[in-house]
Structures are given as C-alpha cells and as structure tokens.
C-alpha atoms as a PDB file:
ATOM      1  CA  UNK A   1      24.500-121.366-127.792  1.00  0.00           C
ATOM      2  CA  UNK A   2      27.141-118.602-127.410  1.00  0.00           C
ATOM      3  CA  UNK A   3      30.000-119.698-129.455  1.00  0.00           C
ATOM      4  CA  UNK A   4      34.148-118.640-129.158  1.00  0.00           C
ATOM      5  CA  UNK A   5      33.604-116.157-131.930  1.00  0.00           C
ATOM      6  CA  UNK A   6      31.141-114.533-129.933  1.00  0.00           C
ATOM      7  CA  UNK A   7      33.295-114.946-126.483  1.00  0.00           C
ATOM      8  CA  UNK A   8      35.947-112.998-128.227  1.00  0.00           C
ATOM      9  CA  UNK A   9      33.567-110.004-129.059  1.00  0.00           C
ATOM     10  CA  UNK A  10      32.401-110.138-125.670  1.00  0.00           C
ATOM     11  CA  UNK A  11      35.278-110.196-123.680  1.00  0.00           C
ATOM     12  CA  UNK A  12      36.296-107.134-125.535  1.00  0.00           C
ATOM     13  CA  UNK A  13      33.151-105.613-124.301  1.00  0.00           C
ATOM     14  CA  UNK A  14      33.464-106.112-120.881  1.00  0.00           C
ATOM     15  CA  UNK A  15      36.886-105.207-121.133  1.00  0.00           C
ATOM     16  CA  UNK A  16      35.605-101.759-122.218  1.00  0.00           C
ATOM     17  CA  UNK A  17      32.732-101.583-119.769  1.00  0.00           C
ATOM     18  CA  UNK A  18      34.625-102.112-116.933  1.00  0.00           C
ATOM     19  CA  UNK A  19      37.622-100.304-116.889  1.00  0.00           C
ATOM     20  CA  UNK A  20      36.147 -97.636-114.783  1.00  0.00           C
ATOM     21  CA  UNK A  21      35.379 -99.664-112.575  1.00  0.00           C
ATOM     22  CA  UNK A  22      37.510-100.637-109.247  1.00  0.00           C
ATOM     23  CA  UNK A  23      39.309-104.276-109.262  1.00  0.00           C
ATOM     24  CA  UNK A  24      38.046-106.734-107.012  1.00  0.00           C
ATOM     25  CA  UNK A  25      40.400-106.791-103.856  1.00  0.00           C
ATOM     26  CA  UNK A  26      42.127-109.760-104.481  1.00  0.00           C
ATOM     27  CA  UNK A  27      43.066-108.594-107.796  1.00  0.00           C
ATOM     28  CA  UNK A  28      44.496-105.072-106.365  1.00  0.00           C
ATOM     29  CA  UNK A  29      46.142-107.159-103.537  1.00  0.00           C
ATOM     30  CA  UNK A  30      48.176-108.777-106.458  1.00  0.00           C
ATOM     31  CA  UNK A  31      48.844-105.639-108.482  1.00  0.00           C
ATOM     32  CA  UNK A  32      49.642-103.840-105.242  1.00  0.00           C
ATOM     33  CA  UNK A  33      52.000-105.800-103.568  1.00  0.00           C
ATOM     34  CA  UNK A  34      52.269-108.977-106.288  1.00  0.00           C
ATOM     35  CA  UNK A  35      53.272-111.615-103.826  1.00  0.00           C
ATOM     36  CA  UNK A  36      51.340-114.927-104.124  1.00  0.00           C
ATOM     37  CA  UNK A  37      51.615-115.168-100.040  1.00  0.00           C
ATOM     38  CA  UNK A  38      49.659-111.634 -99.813  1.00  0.00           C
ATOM     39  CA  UNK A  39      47.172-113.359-102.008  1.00  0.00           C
ATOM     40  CA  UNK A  40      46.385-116.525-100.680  1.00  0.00           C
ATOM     41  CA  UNK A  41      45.878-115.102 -97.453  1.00  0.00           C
ATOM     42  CA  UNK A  42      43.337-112.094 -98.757  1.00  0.00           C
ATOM     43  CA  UNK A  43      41.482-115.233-100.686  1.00  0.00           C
ATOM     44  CA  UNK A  44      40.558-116.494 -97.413  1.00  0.00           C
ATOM     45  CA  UNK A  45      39.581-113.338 -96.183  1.00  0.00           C
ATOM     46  CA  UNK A  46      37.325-112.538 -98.842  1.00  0.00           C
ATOM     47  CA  UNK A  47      35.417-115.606 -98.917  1.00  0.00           C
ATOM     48  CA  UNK A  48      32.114-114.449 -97.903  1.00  0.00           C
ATOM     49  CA  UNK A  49      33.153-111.043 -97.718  1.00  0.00           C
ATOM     50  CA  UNK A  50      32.090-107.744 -99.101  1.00  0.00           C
ATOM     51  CA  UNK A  51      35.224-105.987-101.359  1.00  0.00           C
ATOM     52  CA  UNK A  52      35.005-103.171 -99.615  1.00  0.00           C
ATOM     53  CA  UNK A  53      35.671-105.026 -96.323  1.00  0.00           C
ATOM     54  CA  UNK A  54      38.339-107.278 -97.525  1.00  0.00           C
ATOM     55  CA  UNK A  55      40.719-105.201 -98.862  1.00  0.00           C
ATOM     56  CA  UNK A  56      40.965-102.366 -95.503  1.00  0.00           C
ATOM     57  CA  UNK A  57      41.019-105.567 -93.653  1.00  0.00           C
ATOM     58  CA  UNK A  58      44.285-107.150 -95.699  1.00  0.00           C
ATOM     59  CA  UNK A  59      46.222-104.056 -95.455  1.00  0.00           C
ATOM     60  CA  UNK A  60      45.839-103.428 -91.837  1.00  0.00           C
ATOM     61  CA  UNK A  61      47.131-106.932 -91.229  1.00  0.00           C
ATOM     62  CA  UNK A  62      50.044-106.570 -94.077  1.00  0.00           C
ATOM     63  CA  UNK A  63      50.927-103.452 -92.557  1.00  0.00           C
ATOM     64  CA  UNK A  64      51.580-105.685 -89.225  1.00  0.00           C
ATOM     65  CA  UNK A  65      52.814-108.753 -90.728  1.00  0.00           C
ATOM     66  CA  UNK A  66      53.032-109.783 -94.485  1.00  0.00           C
ATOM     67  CA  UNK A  67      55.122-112.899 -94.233  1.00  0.00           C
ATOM     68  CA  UNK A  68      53.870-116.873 -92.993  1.00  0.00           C
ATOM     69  CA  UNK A  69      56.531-116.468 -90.479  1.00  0.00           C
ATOM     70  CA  UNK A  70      55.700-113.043 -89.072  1.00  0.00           C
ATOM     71  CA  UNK A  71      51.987-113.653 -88.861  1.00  0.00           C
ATOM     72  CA  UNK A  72      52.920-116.922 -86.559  1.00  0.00           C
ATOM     73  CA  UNK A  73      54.469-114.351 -84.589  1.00  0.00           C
ATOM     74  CA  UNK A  74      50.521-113.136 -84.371  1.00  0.00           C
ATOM     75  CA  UNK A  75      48.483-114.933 -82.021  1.00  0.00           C
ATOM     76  CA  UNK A  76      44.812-115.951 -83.337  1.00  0.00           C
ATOM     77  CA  UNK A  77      43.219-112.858 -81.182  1.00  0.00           C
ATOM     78  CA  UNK A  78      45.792-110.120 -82.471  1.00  0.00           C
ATOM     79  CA  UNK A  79      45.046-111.325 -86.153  1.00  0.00           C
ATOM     80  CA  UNK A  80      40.954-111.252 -85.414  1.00  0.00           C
ATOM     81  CA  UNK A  81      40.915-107.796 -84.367  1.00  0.00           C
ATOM     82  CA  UNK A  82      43.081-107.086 -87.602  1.00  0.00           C
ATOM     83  CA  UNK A  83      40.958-108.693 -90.109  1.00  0.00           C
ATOM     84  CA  UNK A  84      37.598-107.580 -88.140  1.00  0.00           C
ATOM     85  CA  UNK A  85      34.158-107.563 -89.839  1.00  0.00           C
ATOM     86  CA  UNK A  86      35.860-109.824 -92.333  1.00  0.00           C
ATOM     87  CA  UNK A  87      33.232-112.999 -92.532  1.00  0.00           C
ATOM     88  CA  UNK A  88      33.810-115.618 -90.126  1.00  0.00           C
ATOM     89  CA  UNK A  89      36.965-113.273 -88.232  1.00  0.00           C
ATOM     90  CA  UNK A  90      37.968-115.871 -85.886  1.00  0.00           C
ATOM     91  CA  UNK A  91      37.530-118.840 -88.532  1.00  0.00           C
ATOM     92  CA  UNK A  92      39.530-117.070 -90.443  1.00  0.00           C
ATOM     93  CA  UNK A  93      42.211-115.715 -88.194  1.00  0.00           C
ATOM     94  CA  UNK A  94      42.943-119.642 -87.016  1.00  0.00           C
ATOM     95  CA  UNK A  95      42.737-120.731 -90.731  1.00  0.00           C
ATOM     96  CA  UNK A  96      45.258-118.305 -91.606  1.00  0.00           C
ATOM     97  CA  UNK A  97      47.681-119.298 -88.922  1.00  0.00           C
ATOM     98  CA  UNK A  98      47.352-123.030 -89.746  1.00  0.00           C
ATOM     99  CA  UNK A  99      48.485-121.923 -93.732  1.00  0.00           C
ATOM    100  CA  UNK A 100      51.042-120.393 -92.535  1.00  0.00           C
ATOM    101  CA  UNK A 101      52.450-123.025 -90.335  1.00  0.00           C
ATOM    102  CA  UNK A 102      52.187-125.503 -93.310  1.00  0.00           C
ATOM    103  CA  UNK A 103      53.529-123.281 -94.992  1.00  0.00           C
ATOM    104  CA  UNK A 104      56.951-122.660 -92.992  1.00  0.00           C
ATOM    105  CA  UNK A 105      57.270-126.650 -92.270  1.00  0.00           C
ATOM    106  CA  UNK A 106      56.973-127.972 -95.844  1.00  0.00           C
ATOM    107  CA  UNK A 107      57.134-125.640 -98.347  1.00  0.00           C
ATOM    108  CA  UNK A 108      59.698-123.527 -96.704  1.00  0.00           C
ATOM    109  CA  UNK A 109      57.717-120.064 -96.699  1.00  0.00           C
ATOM    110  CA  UNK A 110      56.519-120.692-100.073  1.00  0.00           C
ATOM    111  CA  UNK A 111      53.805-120.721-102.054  1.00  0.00           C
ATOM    112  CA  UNK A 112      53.659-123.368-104.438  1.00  0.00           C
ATOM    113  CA  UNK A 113      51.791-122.443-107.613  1.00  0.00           C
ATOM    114  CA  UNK A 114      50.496-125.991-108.078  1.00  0.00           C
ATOM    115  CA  UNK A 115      46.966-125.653-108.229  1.00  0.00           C
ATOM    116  CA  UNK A 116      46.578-129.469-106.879  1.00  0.00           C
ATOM    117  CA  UNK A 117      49.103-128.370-104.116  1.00  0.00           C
ATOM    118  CA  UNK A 118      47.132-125.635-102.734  1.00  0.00           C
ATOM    119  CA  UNK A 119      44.085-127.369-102.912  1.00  0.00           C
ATOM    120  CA  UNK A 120      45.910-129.917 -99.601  1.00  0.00           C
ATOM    121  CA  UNK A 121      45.920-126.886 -97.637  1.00  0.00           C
ATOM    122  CA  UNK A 122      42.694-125.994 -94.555  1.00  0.00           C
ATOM    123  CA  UNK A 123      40.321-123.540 -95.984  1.00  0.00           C
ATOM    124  CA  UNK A 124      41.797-123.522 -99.900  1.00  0.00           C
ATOM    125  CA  UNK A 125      39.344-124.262-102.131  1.00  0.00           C
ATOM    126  CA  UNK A 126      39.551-124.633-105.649  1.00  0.00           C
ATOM    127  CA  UNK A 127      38.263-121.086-106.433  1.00  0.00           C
ATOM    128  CA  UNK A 128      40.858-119.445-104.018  1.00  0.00           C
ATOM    129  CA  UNK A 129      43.258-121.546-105.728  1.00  0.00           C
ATOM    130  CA  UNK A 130      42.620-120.834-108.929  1.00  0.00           C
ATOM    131  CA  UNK A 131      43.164-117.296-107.757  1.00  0.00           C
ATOM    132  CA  UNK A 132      46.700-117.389-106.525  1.00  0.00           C
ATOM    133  CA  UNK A 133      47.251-118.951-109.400  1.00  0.00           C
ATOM    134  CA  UNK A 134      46.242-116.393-111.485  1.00  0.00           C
ATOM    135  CA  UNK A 135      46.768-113.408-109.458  1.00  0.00           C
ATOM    136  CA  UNK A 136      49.752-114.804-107.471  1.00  0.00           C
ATOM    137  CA  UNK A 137      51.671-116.085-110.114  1.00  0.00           C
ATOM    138  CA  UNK A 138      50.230-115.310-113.463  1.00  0.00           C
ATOM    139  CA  UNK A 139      49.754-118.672-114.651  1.00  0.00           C
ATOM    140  CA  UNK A 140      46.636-120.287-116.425  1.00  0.00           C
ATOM    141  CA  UNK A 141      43.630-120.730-114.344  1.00  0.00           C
ATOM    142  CA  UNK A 142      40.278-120.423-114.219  1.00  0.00           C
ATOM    143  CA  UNK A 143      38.471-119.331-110.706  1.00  0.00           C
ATOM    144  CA  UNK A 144      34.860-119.630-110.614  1.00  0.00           C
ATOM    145  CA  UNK A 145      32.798-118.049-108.154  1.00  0.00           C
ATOM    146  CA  UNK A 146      29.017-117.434-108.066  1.00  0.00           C
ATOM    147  CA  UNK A 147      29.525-114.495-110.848  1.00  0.00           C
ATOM    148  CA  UNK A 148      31.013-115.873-112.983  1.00  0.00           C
ATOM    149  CA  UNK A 149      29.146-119.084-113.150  1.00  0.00           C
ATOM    150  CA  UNK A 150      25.782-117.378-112.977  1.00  0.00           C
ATOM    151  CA  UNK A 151      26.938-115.252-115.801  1.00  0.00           C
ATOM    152  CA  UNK A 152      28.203-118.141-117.852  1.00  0.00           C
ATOM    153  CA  UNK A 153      24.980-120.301-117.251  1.00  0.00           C
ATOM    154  CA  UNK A 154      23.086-117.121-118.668  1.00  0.00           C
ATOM    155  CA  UNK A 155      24.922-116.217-121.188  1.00  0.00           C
ATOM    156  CA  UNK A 156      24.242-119.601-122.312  1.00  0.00           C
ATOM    157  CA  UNK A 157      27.693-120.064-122.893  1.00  0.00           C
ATOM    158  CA  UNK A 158      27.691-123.288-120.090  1.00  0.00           C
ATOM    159  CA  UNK A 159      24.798-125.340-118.765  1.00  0.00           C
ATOM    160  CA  UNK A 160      26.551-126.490-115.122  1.00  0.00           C
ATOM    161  CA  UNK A 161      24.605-126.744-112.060  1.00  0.00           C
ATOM    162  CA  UNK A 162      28.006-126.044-109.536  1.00  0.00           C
ATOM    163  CA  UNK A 163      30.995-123.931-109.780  1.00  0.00           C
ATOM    164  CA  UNK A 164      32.971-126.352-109.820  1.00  0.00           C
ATOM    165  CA  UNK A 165      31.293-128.023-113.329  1.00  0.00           C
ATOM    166  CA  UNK A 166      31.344-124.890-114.550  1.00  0.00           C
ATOM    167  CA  UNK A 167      35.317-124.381-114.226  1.00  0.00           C
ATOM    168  CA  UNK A 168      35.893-127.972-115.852  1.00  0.00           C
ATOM    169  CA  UNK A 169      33.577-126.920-119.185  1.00  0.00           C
ATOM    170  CA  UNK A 170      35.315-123.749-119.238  1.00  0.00           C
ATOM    171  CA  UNK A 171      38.672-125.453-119.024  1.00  0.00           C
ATOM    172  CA  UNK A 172      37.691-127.647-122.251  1.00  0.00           C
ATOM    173  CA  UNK A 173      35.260-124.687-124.030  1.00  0.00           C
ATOM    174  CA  UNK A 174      37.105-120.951-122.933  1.00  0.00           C
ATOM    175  CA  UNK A 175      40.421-120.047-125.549  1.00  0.00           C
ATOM    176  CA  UNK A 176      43.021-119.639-122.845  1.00  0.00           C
ATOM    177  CA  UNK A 177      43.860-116.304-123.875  1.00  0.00           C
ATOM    178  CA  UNK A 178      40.720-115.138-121.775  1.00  0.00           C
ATOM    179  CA  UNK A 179      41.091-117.961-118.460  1.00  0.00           C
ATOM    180  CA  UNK A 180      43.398-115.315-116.294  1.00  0.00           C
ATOM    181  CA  UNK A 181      40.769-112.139-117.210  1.00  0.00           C
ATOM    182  CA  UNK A 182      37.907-114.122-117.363  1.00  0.00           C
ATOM    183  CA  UNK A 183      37.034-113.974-113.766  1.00  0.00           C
ATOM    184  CA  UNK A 184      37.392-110.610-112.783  1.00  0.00           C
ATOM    185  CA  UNK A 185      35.591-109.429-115.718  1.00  0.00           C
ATOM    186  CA  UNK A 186      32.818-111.321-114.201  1.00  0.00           C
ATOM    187  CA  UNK A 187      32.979-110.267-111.171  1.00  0.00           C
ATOM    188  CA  UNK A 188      32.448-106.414-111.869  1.00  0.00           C
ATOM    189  CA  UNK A 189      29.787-107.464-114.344  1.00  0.00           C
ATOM    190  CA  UNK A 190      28.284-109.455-111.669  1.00  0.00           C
ATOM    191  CA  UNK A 191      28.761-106.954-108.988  1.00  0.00           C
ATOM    192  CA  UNK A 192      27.565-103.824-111.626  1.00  0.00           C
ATOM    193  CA  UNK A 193      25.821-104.773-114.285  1.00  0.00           C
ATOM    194  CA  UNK A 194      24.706-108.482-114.372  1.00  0.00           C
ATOM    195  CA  UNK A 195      23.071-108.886-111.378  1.00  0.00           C
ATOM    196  CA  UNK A 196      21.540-111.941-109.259  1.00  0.00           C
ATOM    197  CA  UNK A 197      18.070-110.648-109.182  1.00  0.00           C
ATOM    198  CA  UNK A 198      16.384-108.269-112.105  1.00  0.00           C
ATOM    199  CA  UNK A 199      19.829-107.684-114.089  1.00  0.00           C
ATOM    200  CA  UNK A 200      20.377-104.246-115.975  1.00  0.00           C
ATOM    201  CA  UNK A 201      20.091-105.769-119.581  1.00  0.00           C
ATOM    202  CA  UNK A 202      18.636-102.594-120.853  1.00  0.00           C
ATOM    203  CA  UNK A 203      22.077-100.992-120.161  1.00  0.00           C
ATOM    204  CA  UNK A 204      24.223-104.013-121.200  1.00  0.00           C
ATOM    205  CA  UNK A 205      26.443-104.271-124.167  1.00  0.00           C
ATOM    206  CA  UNK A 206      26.133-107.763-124.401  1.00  0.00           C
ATOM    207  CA  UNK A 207      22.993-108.204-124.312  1.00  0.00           C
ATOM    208  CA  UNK A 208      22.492-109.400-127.674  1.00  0.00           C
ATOM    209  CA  UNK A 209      24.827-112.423-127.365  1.00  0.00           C
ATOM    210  CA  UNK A 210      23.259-113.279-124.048  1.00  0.00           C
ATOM    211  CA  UNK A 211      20.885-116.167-124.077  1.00  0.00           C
ATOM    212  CA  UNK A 212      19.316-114.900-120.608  1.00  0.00           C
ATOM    213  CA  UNK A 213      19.102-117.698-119.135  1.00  0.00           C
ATOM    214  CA  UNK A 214      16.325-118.319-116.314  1.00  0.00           C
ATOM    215  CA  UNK A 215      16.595-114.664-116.101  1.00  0.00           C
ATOM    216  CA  UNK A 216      12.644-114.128-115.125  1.00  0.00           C
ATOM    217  CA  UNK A 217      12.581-110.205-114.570  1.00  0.00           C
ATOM    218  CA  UNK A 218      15.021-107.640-115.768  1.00  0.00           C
ATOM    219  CA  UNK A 219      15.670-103.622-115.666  1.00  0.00           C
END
C-alpha cells in the first residue's frame, strides 16, 4: 500500500512530468481570468467534454458575457450556439442560465466558496464544486473525477469503488499540501500517461510506487 512518504516523492514526479504539458481548461480558465464565476460556469461546460472543446467554447461565451447578470441578458438559444459541440449544448445552456439566476436572487452575483453551498445549486456536483473551490478561490479541496480516482485505485494508494468514496479517503489519507494540485496532476497523467485502457507504464516515472491495480495489459 502506497504510503504519504511515497505520495510526496510522487507528486514531485508528476509535477516534473507534466509541466510541458497544457492545463486542463478549467484550470487555465482560473489562471486566465481568476474569477470563481468564469469557473463555475466552464465546470459545467466541461462535464462530459473534451478540453480542447471546452475551453474555445468558454471564451467565445466570456467574450459575449462573463457576468450571471449579463448572461441572463442571453437567451438559452444565443448561449447554445456559443457553447456549441460542448456535451449536452442545450442542457447546458438552460443549466447555466438557471445558476445564474440563483445566483443574482440570493447570493447577490456571487459565488459563495462554500463547498456545501454550491453543491444546492442545478447541475453542481461535488466534483465541479470542489473545483471552484480550488480553482475559483484557492481554498482546500479535493475534486475527483474518473482520473484521478482510477489513478488512485491503481496506484493502490485508495481502494473506493465511486468518486465520491474516493474524495472522502483522500480527505482523511492525502497531506493537504497536495489536495489543490492533486487533481490536475491527475488529470494530465490520466489524459497522457496513465491511461484507461493499456497505460504507458514502460514510460512512467512512477511506476515503481504503483501497485497497478487491475491494470490487465500495459505498453
């Protein structure tokens, strides 16, 4: 079982395997512009959505409208052809308008970095709030999509069948000096390196602290 002496050493790994590599786009929506609103919203464009779709698709509707209130001004069409191929446009473009309206009647136009707070609001799960958490506000989190807990479960660092029980034994095992960079180190691992199906192990650095985990067939 992969303990924290060993997370430590491989964190710093990843750190140095991917930093050639591009953020994920909700991370460069939160160095690029570093509003938590601007987040949030790419979060539920993403979900089920390519990168390399999500982030052209969140700047042509920023470039339009990048407040709750001026996206209201938006009707559900005009935002679907400005988040088009995103995933599920027109779920999205109505799920978007509904946060926003929330948004402007009880929080003001703000928001709220509570992760229990976000988590009341239509199409906000608990990884996209963990996100604007982190990437909105830079405060502790811990988001957990399939990456990172496929990665976990095979590094044999958690045994979790869900997401979701994966981001609770993190929260008790993972030092929280790695919770905010935990996830997109993942990711790009995930995306790159460590993938679903036959995984590049013979070109991973952290191979040797890796359990591999139900991984059957590897490259």
């Amino acid at each position: 079982m992969l303990n924290n002496q060993h997370i430590d050493r491989v964190i710093t790994l990843l750190r140095k395997g991917v930093k050639d590599l591009p953020d994920p786009s909700v991370t460069m929506v939160g160095k690029q512009w570093g509003d938590p609103f601007l987040v949030l919203i790419s979060c539920i464009m993403s979900l089920r959505t390519k990168d390399e779709t999500t982030l052209p698709a969140a700047s042509r509707l920023f470039k339009t409208a990048r407040t709750p209130r001026g996206i209201l001004n938006l009707t559900a069409k005009q935002i679907e052809k400005l988040i088009y191929p995103v995933g599920f446009y027109k779920t999205k473009a109505k799920t978007i308008r509904a946060i926003c309206r929330k948004l402007l009647e009880e929080f003001n136009g703000q928001v709220p970095d509570d992760l229990d707070v976000l988590l009341t609001f239509k199409g906000v799960g608990r990884k996209t709030a963990n996100l604007v958490v982190t990437e909105g506000f830079h405060k502790l989190g811990i988001c957990v999509d399939t990456h990172v807990h496929r990665i976990s479960n095979r590094l044999g660092y958690v045994a979790t069948s869900t997401p979701n029980d994966t981001e609770m034994v993190l929260r008790e095992k993972l030092p929280k000096k790695h919770w905010i960079a935990y996830n997109t180190l993942l990711v790009l691992w995930g995306q790159n390196v460590c993938r679903p199906i036959s995984p590049f192990c013979s070109q991973c650095p952290i191979c040797k602290y890796c359990a591999r985990c139900q991984v059957e067939k590897s490259r």
